[in-house]
C-alpha atoms as a PDB file:
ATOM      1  CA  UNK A   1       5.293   7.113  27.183  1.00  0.00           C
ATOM      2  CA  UNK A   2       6.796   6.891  23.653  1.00  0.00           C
ATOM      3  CA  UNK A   3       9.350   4.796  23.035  1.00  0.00           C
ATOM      4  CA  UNK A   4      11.859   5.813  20.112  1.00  0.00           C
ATOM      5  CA  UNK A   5      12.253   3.427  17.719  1.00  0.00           C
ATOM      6  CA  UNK A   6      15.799   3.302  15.697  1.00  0.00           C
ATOM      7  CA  UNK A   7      15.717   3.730  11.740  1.00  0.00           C
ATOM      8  CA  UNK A   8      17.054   1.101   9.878  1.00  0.00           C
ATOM      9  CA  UNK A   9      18.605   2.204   6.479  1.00  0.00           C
ATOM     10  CA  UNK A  10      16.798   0.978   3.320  1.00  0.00           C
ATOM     11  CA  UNK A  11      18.082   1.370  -0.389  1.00  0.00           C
ATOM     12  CA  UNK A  12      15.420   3.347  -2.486  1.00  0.00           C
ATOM     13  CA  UNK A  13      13.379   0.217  -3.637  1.00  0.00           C
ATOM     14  CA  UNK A  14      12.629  -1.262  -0.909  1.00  0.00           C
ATOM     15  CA  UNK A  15      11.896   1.958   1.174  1.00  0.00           C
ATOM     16  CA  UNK A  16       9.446   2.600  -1.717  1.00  0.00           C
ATOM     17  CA  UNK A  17       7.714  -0.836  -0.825  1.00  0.00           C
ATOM     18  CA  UNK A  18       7.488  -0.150   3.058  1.00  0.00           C
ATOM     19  CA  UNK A  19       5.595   2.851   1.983  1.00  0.00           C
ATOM     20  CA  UNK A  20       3.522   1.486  -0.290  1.00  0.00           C
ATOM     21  CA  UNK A  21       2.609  -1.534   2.043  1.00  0.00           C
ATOM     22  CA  UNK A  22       2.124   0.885   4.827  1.00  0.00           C
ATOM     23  CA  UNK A  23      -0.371   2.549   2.824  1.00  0.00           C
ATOM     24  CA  UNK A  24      -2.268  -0.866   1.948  1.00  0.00           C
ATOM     25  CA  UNK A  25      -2.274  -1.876   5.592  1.00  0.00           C
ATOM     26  CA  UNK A  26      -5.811  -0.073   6.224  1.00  0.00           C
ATOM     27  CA  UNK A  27      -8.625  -2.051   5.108  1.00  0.00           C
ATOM     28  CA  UNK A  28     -10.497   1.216   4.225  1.00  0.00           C
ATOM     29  CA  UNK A  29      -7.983   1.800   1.399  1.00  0.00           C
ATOM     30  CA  UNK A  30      -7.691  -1.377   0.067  1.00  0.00           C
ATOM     31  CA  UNK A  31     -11.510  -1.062  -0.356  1.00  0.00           C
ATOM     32  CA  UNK A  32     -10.739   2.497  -1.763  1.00  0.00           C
ATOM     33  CA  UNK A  33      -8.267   1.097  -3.885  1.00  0.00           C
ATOM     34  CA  UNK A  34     -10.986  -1.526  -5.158  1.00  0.00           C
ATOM     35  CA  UNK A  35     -14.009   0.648  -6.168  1.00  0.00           C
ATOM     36  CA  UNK A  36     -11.600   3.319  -7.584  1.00  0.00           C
ATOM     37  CA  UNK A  37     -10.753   0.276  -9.898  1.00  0.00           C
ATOM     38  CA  UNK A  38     -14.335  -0.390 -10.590  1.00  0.00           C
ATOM     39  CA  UNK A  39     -15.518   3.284 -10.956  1.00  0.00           C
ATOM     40  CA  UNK A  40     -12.326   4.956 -12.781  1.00  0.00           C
ATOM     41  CA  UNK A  41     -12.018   9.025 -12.286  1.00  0.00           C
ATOM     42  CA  UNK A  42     -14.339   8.687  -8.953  1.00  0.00           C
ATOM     43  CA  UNK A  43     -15.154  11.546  -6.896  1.00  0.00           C
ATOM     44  CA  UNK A  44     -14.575  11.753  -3.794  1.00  0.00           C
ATOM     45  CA  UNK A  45     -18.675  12.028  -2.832  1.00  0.00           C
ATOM     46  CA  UNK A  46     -19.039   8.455  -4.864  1.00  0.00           C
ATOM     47  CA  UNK A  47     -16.597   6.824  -2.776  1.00  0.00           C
ATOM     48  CA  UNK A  48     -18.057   8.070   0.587  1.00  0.00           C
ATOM     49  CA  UNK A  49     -21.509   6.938  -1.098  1.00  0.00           C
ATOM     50  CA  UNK A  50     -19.850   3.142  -0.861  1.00  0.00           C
ATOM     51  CA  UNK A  51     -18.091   3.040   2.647  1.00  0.00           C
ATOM     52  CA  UNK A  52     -19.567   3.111   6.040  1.00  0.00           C
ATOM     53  CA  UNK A  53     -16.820   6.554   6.747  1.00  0.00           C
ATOM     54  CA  UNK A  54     -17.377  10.278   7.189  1.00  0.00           C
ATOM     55  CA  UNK A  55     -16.317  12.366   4.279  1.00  0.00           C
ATOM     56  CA  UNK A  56     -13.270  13.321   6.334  1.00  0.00           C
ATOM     57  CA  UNK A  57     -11.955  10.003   7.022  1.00  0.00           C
ATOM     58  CA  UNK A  58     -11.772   8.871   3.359  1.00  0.00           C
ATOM     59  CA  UNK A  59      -9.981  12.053   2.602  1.00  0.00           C
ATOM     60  CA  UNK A  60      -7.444  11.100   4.934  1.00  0.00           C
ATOM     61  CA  UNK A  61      -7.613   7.738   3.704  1.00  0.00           C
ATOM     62  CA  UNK A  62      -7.197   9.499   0.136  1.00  0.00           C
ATOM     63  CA  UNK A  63      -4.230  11.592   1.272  1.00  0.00           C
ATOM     64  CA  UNK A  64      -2.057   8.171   2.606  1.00  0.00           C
ATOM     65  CA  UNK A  65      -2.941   7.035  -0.929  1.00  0.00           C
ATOM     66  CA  UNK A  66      -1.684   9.684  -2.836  1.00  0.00           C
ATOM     67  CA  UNK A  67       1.366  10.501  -0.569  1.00  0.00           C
ATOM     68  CA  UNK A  68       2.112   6.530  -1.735  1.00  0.00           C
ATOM     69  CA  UNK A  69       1.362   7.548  -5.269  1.00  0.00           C
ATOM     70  CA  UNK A  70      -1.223   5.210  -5.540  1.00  0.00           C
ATOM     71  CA  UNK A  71      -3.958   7.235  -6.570  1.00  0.00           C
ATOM     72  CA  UNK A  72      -3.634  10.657  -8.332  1.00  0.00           C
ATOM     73  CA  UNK A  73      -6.069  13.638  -8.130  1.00  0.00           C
ATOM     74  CA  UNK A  74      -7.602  16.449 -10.492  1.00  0.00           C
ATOM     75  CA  UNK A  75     -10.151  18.907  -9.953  1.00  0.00           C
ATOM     76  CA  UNK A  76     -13.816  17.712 -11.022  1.00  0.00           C
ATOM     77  CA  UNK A  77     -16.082  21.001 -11.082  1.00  0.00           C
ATOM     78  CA  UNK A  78     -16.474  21.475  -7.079  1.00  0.00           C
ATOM     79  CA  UNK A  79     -14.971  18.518  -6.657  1.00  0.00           C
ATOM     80  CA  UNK A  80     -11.535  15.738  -6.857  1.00  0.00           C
ATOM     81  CA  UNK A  81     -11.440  13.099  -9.456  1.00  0.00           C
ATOM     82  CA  UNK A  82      -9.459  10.312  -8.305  1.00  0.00           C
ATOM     83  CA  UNK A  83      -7.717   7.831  -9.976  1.00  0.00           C
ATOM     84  CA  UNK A  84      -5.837   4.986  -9.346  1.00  0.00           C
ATOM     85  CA  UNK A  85      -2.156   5.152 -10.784  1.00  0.00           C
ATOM     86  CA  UNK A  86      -2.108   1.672 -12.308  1.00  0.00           C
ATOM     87  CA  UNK A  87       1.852   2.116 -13.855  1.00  0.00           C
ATOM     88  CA  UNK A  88       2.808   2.530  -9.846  1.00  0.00           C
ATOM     89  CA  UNK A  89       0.657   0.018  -8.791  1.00  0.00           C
ATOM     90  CA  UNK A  90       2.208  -2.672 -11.615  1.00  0.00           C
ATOM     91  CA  UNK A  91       5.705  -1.225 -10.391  1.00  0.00           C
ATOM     92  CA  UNK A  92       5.200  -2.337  -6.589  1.00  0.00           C
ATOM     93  CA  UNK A  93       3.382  -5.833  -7.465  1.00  0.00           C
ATOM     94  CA  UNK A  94       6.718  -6.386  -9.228  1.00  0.00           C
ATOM     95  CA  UNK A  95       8.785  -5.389  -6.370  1.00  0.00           C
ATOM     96  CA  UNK A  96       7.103  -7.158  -4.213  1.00  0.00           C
ATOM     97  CA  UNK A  97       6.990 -10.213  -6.815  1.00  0.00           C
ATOM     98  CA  UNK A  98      11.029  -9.817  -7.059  1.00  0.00           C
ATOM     99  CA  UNK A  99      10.933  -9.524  -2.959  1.00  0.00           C
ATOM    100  CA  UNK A 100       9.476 -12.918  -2.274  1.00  0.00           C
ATOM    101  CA  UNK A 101      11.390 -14.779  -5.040  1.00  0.00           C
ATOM    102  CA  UNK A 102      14.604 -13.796  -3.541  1.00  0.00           C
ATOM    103  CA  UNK A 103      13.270 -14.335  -0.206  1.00  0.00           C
ATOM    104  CA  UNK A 104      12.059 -17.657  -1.213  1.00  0.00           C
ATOM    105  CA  UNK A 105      15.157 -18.706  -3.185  1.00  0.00           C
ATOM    106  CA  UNK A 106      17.003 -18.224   0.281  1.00  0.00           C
ATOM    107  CA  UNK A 107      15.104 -20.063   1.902  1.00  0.00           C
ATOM    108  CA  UNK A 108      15.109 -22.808  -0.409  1.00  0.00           C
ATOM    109  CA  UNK A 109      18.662 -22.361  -1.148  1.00  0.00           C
ATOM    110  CA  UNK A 110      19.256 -22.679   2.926  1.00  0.00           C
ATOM    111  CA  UNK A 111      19.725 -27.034   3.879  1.00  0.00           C
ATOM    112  CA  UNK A 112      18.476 -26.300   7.433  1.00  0.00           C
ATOM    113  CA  UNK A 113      15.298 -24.265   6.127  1.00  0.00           C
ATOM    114  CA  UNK A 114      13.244 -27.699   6.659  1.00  0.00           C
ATOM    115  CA  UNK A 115      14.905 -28.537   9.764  1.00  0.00           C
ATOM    116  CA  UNK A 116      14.356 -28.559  13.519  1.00  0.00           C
ATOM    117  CA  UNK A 117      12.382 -26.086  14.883  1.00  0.00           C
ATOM    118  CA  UNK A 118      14.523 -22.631  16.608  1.00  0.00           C
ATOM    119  CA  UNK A 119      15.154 -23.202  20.147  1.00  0.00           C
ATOM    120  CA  UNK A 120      14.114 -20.472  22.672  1.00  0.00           C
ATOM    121  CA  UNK A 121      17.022 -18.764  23.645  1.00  0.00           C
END
């Protein structure tokens, strides 16, 4: 049984950074993420080379990160040449930087933030 969850309506930033956090939630493409930083303008055959996946699963893996815009793609001969997209990457550290300051500063800004722990209801 599937049980339909509501939407909750997000301004364009932070929908942005849901997105791009769901796409870092898989430990497969952080580690994509990682040796596309040490090997720039990989192909897709080197980074199957490195993890423990069939070809197919890092091109889905691939295809969450470029949907995020985290990676970018070109054609390599017979192959892809990918790429991480360092400008977007810089761009969601930062929102994610200005997230937890103004999360923080709330918290910090709220006297009962250090107090008694929430009762069950």
């Amino acid at each position: 049984m599937v049980i339909p969850m509501k939407t909750i309506p997000l301004d364009k930033k932070t929908s942005r950074m849901v997105e791009t956090l769901s796409a870092l939630s898989n430990p497969a493409r952080l580690q994509i993420l990682e040796i596309l930083a040490e090997q720039p303008a990989s192909i897709v055959a080197d980074i199957v080379a490195r993890l423990p996946l069939a070809q197919a699963t890092v091109s889905q893996h691939l295809k969450v990160l470029q949907e995020a815009r985290l990676i970018h793609d070109e054609r390599a001969g017979a192959g892809r040449c990918c790429r991480v997209d360092f400008v977007e990457l810089l761009g969601f550290a930062e929102a994610l930087t200005q997230w937890t300051h103004r999360l923080a500063s709330a918290v910090l800004a709220n006297p009962a933030a250090g107090g008694p722990p929430c009762r069950p209801s």
